[in-house]
Structure formats: structure tokens, C-alpha cells
Protein backbone atom coordinates (compact mmCIF):
# COMPACT_ATOMS: atom_id res chain seq x y z
CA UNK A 1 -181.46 -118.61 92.20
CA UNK A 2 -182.44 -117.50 88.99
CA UNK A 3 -183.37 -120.84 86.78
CA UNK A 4 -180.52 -119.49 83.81
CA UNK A 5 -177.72 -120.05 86.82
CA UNK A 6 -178.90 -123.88 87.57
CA UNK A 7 -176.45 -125.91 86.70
CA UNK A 8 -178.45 -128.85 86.17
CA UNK A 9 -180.67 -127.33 83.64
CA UNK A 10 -178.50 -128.16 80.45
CA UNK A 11 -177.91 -131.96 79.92
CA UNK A 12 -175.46 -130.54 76.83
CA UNK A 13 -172.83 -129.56 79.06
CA UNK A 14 -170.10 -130.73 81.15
CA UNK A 15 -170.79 -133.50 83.65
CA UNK A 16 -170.19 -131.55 87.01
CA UNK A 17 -169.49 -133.28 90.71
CA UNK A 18 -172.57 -132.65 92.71
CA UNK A 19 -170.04 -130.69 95.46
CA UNK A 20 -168.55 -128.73 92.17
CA UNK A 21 -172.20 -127.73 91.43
CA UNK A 22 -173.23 -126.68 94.70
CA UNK A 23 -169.69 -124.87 95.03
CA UNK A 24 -170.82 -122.80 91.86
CA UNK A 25 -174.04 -122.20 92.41
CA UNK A 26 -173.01 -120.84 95.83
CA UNK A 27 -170.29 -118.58 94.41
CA UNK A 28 -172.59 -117.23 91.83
CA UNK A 29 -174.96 -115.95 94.62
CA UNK A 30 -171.63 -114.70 95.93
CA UNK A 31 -170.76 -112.63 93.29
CA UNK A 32 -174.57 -111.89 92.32
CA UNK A 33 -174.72 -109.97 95.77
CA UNK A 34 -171.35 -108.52 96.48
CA UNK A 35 -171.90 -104.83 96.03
CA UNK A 36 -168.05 -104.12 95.88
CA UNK A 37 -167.11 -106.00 92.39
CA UNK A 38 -166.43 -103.10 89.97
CA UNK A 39 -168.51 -102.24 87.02
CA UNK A 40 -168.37 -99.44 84.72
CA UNK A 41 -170.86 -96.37 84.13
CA UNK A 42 -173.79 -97.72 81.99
CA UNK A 43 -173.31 -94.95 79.37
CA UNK A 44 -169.63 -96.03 78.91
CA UNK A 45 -170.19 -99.84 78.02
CA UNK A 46 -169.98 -99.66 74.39
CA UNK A 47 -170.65 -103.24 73.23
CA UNK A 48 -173.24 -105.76 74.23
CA UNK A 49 -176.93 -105.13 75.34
CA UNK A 50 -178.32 -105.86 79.14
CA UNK A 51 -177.43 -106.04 82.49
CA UNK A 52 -173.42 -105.93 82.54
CA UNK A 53 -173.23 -107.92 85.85
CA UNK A 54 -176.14 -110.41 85.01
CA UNK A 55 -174.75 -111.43 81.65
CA UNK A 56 -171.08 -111.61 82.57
CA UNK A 57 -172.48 -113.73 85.69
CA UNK A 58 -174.36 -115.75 83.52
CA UNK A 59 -170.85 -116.87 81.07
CA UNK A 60 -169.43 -117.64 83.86
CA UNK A 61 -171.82 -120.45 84.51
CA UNK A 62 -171.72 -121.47 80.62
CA UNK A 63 -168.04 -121.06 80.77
CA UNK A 64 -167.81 -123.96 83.82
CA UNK A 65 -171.00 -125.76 82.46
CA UNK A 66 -170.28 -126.07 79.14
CA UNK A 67 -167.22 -124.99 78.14
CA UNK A 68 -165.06 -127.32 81.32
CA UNK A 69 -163.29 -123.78 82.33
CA UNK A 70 -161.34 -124.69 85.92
CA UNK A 71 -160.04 -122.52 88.46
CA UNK A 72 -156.46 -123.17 87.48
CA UNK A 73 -156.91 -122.36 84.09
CA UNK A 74 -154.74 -119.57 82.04
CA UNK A 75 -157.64 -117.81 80.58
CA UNK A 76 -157.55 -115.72 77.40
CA UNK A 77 -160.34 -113.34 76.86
CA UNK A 78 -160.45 -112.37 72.83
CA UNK A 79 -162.95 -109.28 72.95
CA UNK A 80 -162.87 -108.46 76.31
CA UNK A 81 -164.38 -105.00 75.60
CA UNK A 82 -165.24 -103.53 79.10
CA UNK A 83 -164.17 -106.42 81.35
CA UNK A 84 -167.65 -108.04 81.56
CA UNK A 85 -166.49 -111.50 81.42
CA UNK A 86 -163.09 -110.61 83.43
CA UNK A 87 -164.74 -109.22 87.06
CA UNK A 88 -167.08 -112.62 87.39
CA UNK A 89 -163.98 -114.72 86.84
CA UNK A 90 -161.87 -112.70 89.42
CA UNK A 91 -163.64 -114.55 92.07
CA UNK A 92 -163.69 -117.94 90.27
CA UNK A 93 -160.05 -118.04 89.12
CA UNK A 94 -157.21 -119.74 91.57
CA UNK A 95 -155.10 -116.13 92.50
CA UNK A 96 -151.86 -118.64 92.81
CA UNK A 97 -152.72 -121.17 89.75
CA UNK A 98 -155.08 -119.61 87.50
CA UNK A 99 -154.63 -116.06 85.39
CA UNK A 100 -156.53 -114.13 82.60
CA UNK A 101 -155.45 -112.22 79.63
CA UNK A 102 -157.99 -109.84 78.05
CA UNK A 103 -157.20 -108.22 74.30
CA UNK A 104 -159.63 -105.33 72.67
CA UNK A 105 -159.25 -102.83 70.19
CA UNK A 106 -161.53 -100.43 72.20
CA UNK A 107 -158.64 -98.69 74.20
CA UNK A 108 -161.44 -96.65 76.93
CA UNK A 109 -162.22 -100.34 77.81
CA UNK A 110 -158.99 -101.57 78.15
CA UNK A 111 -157.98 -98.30 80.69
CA UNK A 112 -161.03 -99.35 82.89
CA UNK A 113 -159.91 -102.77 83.11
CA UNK A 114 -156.21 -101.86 84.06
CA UNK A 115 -157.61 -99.12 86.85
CA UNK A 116 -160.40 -101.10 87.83
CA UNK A 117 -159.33 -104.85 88.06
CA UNK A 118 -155.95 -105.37 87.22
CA UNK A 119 -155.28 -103.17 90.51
CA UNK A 120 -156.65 -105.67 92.63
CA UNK A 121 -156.31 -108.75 91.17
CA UNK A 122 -152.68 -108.71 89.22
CA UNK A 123 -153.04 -112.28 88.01
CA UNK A 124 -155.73 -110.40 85.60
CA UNK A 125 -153.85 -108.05 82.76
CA UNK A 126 -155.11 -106.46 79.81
CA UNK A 127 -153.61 -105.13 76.66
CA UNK A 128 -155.16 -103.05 73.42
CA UNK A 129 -155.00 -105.12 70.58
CA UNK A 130 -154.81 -101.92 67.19
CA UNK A 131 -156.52 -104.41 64.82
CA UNK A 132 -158.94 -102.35 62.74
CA UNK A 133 -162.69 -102.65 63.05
CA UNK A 134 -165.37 -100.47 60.79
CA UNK A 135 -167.50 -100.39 63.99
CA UNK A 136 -164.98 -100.42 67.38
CA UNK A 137 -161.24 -99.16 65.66
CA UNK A 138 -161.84 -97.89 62.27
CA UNK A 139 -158.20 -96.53 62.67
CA UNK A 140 -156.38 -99.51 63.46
CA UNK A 141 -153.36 -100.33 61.57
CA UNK A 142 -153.31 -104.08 61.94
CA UNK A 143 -155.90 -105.65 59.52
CA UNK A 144 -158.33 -108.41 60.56
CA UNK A 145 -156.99 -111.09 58.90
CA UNK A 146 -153.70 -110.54 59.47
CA UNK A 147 -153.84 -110.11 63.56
CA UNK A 148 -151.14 -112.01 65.29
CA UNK A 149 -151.79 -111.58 69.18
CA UNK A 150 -148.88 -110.62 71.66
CA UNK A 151 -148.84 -114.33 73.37
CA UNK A 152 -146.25 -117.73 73.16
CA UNK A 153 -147.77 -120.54 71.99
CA UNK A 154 -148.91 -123.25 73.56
CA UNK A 155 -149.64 -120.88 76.75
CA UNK A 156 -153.52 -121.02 77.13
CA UNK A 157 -156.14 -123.89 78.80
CA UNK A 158 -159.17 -122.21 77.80
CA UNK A 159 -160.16 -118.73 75.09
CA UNK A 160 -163.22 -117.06 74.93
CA UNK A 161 -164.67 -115.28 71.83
CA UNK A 162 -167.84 -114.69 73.40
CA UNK A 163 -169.93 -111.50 70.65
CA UNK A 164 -166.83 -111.82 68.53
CA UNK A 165 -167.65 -114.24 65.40
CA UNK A 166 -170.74 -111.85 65.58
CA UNK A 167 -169.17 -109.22 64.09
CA UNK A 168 -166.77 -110.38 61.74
CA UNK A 169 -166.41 -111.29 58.16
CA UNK A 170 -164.93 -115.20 57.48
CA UNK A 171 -161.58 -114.75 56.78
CA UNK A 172 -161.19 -112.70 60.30
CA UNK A 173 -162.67 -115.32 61.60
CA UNK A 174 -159.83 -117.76 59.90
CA UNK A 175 -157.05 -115.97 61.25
CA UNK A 176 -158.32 -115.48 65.12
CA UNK A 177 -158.98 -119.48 64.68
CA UNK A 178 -154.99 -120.06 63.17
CA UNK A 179 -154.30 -117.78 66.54
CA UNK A 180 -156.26 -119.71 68.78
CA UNK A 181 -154.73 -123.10 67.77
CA UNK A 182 -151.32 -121.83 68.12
CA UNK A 183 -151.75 -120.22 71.75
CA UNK A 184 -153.72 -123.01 73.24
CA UNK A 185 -152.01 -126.10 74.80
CA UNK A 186 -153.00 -129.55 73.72
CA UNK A 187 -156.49 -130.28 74.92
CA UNK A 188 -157.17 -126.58 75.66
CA UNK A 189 -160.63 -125.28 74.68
CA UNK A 190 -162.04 -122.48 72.51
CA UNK A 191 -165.42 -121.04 73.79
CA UNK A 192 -166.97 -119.44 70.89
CA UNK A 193 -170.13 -117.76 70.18
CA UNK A 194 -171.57 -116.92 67.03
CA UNK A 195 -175.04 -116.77 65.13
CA UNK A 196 -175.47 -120.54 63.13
CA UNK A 197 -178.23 -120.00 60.68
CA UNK A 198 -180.75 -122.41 59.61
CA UNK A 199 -183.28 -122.21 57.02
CA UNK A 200 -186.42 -122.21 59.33
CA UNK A 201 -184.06 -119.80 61.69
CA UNK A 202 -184.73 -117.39 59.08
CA UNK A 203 -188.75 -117.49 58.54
CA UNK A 204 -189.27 -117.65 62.00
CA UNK A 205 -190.75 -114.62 63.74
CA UNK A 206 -189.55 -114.50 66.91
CA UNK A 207 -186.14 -114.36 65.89
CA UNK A 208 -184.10 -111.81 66.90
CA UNK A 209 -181.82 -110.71 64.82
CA UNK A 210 -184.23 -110.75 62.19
CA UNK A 211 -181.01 -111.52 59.43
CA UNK A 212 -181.32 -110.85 55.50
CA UNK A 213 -178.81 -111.99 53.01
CA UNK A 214 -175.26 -110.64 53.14
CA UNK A 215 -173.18 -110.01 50.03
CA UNK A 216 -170.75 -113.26 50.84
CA UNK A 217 -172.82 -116.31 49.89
CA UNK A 218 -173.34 -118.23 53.73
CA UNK A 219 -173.32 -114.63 54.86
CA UNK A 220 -176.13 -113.17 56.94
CA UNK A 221 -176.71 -109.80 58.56
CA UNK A 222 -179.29 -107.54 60.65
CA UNK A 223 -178.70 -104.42 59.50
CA UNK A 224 -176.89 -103.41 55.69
CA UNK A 225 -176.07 -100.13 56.90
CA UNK A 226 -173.99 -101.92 59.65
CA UNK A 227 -173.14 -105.68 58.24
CA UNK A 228 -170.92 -106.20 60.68
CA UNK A 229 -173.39 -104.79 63.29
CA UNK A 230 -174.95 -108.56 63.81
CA UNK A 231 -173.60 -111.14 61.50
CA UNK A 232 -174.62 -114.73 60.56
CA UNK A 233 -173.49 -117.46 58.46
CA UNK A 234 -175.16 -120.87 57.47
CA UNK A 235 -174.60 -123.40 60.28
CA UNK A 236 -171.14 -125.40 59.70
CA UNK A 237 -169.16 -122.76 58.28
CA UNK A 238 -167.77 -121.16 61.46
CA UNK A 239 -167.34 -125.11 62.34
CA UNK A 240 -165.15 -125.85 59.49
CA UNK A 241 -162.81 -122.61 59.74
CA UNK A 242 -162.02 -124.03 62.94
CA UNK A 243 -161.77 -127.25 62.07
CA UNK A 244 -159.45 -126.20 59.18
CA UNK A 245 -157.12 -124.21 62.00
CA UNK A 246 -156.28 -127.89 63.11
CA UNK A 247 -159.11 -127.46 66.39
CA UNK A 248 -161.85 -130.18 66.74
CA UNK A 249 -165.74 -129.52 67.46
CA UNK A 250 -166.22 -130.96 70.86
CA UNK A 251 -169.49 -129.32 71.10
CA UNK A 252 -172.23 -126.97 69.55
CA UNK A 253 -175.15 -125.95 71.56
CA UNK A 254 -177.86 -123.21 69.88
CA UNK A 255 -178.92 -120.36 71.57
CA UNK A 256 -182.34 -118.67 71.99
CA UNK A 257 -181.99 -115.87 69.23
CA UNK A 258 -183.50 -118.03 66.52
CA UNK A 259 -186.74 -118.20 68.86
CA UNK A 260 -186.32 -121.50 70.76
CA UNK A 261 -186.09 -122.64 74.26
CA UNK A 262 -182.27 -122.62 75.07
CA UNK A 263 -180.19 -121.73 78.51
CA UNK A 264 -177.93 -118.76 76.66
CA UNK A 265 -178.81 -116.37 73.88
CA UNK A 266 -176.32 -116.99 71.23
CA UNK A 267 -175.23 -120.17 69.47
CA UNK A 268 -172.42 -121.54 71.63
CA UNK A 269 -169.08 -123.74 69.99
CA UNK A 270 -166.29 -125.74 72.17
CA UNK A 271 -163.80 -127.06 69.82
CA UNK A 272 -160.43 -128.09 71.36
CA UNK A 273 -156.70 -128.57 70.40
CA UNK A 274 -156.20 -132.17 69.98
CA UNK A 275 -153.78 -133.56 72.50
């Protein structure tokens, strides 16, 4: 198996049973290999670069690794876009125990994901979210800082933002994190990505995005005729918005944009509700 998928690889994760490692590792060849798993037309997945199989395989092995996701979890999938994250977990989440929510503002995706895996796996649902987005929903009518998802509280064990933080100013980023506290239960966990910029991060040149100084001071970005294209901000800041929400930094791993060896691509933060 491909060395990204060993689960032994990253000493910064979570401490995994030998038999719960093996399990995985054989399920991931599982899915890797089973021909039937929907995915989309290339042409029609409008967010995130690669292979979409290989890179929603991959989460799922960060999500278990280092983010402690379980079968039995009630999953919550902020960004869910084109159901990239949500067809690897429909063979990892318990049909009886465990279920997934996915929210986007990107309606195409969400139709896919209802025809596509909500038909055969109804423990999986998925719902548009209108917020508005320069980039993804221009027209939306609910503004970024105000969103207010669809959910009860205290109803999740484990959300995703996985390429979310990445394109979002601060104060979005503030009011997903007030969300986030309020819908998970006590001790649930928030799997995060995001772009945590360091000085040498940014003289380094086999970094990629190559970021230049935004017009909010921490603020970093790839391209100013898209800020919100690739975003950055100096390391600690996306820490402390969540840590003002009320959730505490369990972990922060970096990821292999900035040039460095690391096991996933973007930065990586688990912060938790406190029990």
C-alpha cells in the first residue's frame, strides 16, 4: 500500500490497536479497489485539485489517524462540495450506529450527493447551505459570518472543515467555530485544515502556495485577483478563534505545502469540546 495510507507512519496521531490498524489498512485497499463506489465526472468537481478517490481515501486515514474519527460516530461534513470525503466514509461508518451530514453552498454538488450516495446509503444526507461565497455562491443570501447551520446542538462526535479555513476571511472563520462548539457534544472533535504561516514558510521556495501579504494584517493569500482563492494567516490565529469559540487545541500537525516532509498536504488542527 501506498506509504501516505500507513498508519504507522505519523507518531503525531492517534495511538491505534494493532488489529484497528490492520482493520484500516485492509479496508482502505478495500475501497482503493472497489470499482463500484461512485464518483463524479472529472469536469464537474469544482473544488479541490487531484485524484478525487485518492485524496478522499487518503482523509479518511487522517480522519481515523489523527483526528480519533470511529465508526459510530455522527459525522458532520462542513464543505462537503462533491462528496469526496462522504463516499470513503460510506464504507467506514457503522450503517446502524454511525451517520454523516454534509452542508455546501455549491447546490450541483449537493444533487450528486443526494442521487449518488444518499440513495444507497440513507444514514448519509446532504443539504445546500445559501451562505454567500465570492468564489462558490456569490448569490447567497446568508452572509458568512452570520451562518447558523440547520442542526440541534450538542448532536455531533466529530466535524470536518477539511479546504474550508482556506478560503475564508477571519471572522467567517469565527462564526463556523461558534457553530461548531454548539453542534458538537462534549469531547467531540473538530478536524480542521487550514494554511498556518511561518516566517521561513514564506521565503521558502518550494512552497506551494507561494502566499503574499493580504490586506488584513495576519492575512496571507496566493492570488489578489482571487484572495479568497488560497488563504493564509500567521500560525495561532486560526488556533485562538477556536479557542475563543470555547473548543480546545488537542492537536496541530503541518502539512507539506510550506515545502517539508509531512504525511498530508495542508496544515491539519483537532481541537475538541471540553467535556
Amino acid at each position: 500500500m501506498n506509504a501516505q495510507f500507513d498508519l504507522n507512519a505519523d507518531s503525531t496521531g492517534i495511538s491505534l490497536e494493532a488489529s484497528d490498524n490492520a482493520h484500516l489498512s485492509w479496508l482502505m485497499g478495500e475501497i482503493a479497489r472497489n470499482e463500484a463506489l461512485p464518483a463524479p465526472a472529472p469536469e464537474n468537481v469544482f473544488v479541490g485539485d487531484g485524484d478525487y478517490r485518492a485524496i478522499g481515501l487518503e482523509y479518511l486515514g487522517h480522519f481515523v489517524r489523527i483526528g480519533g474519527l470511529k465508526p459510530t460516530h455522527r459525522v458532520l461534513d462542513i464543505g462537503c462540495g462533491i462528496g469526496r470525503m462522504a463516499v470513503p466514509l460510506t464504507q467506514y461508518l457503522d450503517p446502524k450506529t454511525g451517520s454523516y451530514e454534509g452542508v455546501d453552498p455549491v447546490n450541483e454538488g449537493i444533487e450528486w450527493c443526494v442521487q449518488n450516495i444518499t440513495s444507497a446509503h440513507p444514514n448519509f444526507r446532504f443539504c445546500r447551505l445559501d451562505v454567500a461565497h465570492e468564489l462558490y455562491n456569490p448569490g447567497g443570501t446568508m452572509a458568512g459570518r452570520e451562518v447558523a447551520l440547520p442542526f440541534a446542538g450538542n448532536n455531533f462526535d466529530f466535524v470536518t472543515m477539511v479546504s474550508v479555513a482556506t478560503h475564508l476571511p477571519a471572522r467567517e472563520i469565527t462564526a463556523y467555530a461558534r457553530e461548531v462548539m454548539r453542534l458538537l457534544v462534549p469531547g467531540g472533535r473538530l478536524f480542521l485544515t487550514a494554511f498556518l504561516v511561518e516566517a521561513d514558510d514564506l521565503s521558502r521556495p518550494t512552497a506551494r502556495p507561494r502566499f503574499i501579504k493580504g490586506e488584513e494584517d495576519g492575512t496571507w493569500i496566493a492570488d489578489p485577483t482571487a484572495p479568497l482563492g488560497a488563504i493564509g494567516f500567521d500560525n495561532g490565529i486560526v488556533q485562538d478563534i477556536l479557542k475563543s469559540s470555547g473548543l480546545e487545541i488537542q492537536r496541530v500537525s503541518f502539512g507539506h505545502w510550506r515545502g517539508l516532509g509531512s504525511m498530508h498536504y495542508q496544515d491539519i488542527i483537532i481541537a475538541a469540546k471540553p467535556e
